[in-house]
Protein backbone atom coordinates (compact mmCIF):
# COMPACT_ATOMS: atom_id res chain seq x y z
CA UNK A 1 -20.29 -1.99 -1.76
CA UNK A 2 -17.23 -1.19 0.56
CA UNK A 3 -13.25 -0.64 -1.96
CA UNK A 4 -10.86 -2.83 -0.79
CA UNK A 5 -7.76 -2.12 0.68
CA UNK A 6 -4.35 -4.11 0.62
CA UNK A 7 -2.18 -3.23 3.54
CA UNK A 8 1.32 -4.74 3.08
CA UNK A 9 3.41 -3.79 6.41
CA UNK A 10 6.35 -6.02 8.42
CA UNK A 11 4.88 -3.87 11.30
CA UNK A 12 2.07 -5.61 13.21
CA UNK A 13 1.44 -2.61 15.02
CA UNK A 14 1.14 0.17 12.11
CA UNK A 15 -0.59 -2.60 10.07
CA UNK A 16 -3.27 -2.32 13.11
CA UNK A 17 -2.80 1.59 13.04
CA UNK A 18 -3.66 1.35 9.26
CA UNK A 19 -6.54 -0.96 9.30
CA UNK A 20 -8.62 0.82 12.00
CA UNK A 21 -8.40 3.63 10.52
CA UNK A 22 -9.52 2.52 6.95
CA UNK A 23 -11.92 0.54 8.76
CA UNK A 24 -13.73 3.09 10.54
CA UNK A 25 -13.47 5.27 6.73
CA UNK A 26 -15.41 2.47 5.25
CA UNK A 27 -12.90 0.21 3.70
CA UNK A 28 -12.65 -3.33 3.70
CA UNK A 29 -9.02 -4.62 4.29
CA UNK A 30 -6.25 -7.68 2.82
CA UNK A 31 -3.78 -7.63 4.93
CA UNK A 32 -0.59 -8.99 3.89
CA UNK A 33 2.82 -8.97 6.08
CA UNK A 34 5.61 -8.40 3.38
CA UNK A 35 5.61 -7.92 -0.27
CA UNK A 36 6.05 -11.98 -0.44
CA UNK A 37 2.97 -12.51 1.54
CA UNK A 38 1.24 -9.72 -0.84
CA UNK A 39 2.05 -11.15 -4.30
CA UNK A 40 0.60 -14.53 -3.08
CA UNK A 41 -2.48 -12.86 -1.56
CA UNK A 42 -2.76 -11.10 -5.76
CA UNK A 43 -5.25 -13.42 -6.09
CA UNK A 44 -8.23 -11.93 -8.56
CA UNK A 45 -10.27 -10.54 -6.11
CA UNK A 46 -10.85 -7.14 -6.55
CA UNK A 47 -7.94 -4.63 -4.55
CA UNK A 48 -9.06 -0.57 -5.34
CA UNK A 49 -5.50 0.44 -3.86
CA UNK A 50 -2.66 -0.89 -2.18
CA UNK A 51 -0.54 0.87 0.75
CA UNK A 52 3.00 -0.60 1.59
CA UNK A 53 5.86 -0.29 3.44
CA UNK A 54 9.16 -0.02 1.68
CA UNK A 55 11.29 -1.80 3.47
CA UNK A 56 10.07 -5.22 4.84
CA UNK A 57 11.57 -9.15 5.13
CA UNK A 58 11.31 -11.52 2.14
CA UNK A 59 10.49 -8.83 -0.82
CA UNK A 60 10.32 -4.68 0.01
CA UNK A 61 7.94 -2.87 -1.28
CA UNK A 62 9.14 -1.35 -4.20
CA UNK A 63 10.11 -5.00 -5.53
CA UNK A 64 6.54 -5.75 -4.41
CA UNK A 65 5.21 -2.38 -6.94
CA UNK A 66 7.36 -3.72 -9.49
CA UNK A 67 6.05 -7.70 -9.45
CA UNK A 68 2.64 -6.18 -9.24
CA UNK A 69 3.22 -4.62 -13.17
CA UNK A 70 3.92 -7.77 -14.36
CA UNK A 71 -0.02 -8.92 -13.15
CA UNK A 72 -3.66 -8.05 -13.53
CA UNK A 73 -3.07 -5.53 -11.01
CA UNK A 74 -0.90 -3.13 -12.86
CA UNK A 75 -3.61 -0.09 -12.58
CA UNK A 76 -3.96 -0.67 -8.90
CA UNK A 77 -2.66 2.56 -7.18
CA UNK A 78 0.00 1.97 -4.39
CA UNK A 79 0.56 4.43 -1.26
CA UNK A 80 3.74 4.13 -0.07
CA UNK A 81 3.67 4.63 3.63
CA UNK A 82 7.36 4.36 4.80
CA UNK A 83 10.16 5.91 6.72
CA UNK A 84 11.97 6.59 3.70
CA UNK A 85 12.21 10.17 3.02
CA UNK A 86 15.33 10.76 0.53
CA UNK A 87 14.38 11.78 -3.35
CA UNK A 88 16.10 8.93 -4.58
CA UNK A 89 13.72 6.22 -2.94
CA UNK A 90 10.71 8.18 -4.12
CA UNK A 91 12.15 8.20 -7.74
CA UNK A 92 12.67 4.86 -7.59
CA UNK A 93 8.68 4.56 -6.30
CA UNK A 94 7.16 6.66 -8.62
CA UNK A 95 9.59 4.71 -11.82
CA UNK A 96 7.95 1.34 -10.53
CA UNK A 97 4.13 2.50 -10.30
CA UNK A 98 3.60 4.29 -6.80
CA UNK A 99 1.19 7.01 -7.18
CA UNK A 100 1.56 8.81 -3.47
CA UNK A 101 4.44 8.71 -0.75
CA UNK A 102 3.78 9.41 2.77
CA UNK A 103 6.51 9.40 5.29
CA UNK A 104 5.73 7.57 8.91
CA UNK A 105 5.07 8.94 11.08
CA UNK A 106 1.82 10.11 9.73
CA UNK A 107 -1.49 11.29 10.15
CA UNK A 108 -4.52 8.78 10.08
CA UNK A 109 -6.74 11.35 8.62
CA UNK A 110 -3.74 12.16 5.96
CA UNK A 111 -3.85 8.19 4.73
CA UNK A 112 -7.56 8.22 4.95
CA UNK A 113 -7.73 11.22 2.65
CA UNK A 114 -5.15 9.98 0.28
CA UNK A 115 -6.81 6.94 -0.20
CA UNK A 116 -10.19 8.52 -0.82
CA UNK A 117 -8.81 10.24 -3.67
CA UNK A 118 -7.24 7.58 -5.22
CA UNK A 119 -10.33 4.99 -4.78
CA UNK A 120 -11.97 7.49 -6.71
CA UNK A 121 -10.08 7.40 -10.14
């Protein structure tokens, strides 16, 4: 049975970026296109990890992290795959829940292994 993955990302074309290349890794794929769209799409099915963006329309993503505590998806890890590079964002990520920051622009293979390791725990 294939781990699902939530993409949450304003960007149509990094959410594509992102979804072929956890496709071709094996992973099935939610997408969602803001943290708004993403809290109505926490719906009991089964998510093994979640990557977002940070900043997006409607609710970013660290709002999104944050919302997600408050639900049955509170142990779900969450990649944050963003521009945002300063300390003080990535504080602010790792305070609300996110387990793994990487900075756009990025590496397929980087995401893929990154979310192979956390599927696994």
């Amino acid at each position: 049975m294939s781990k699902t993955v939530m993409i949450v990302e304003d960007s149509s074309s990094f959410r594509t970026v992102v979804k072929m290349a956890l496709q071709k890794a094996g992973y099935a794929i939610v997408e969602a296109v803001d943290g708004q769209d993403a809290c109505e799409k926490l719906d009991g099915r089964k998510l093994n990890l979640i990557v977002c963006d940070v900043n997006m329309p409607r609710m970013d993503g660290i709002s999104f992290v944050k919302h997600m505590q408050a639900t049955n998806y509170r142990f779900t890890p969450v990649i944050m795959l963003t521009t945002e590079s300063q300390e003080s964002k990535k504080a602010e990520g790792r305070a609300a829940g996110v387990r793994a920051w990487i900075t756009k622009p990025f590496q397929p293979s980087q995401l893929v292994d990154a979310v192979s390791k956390l599927c696994m725990a």
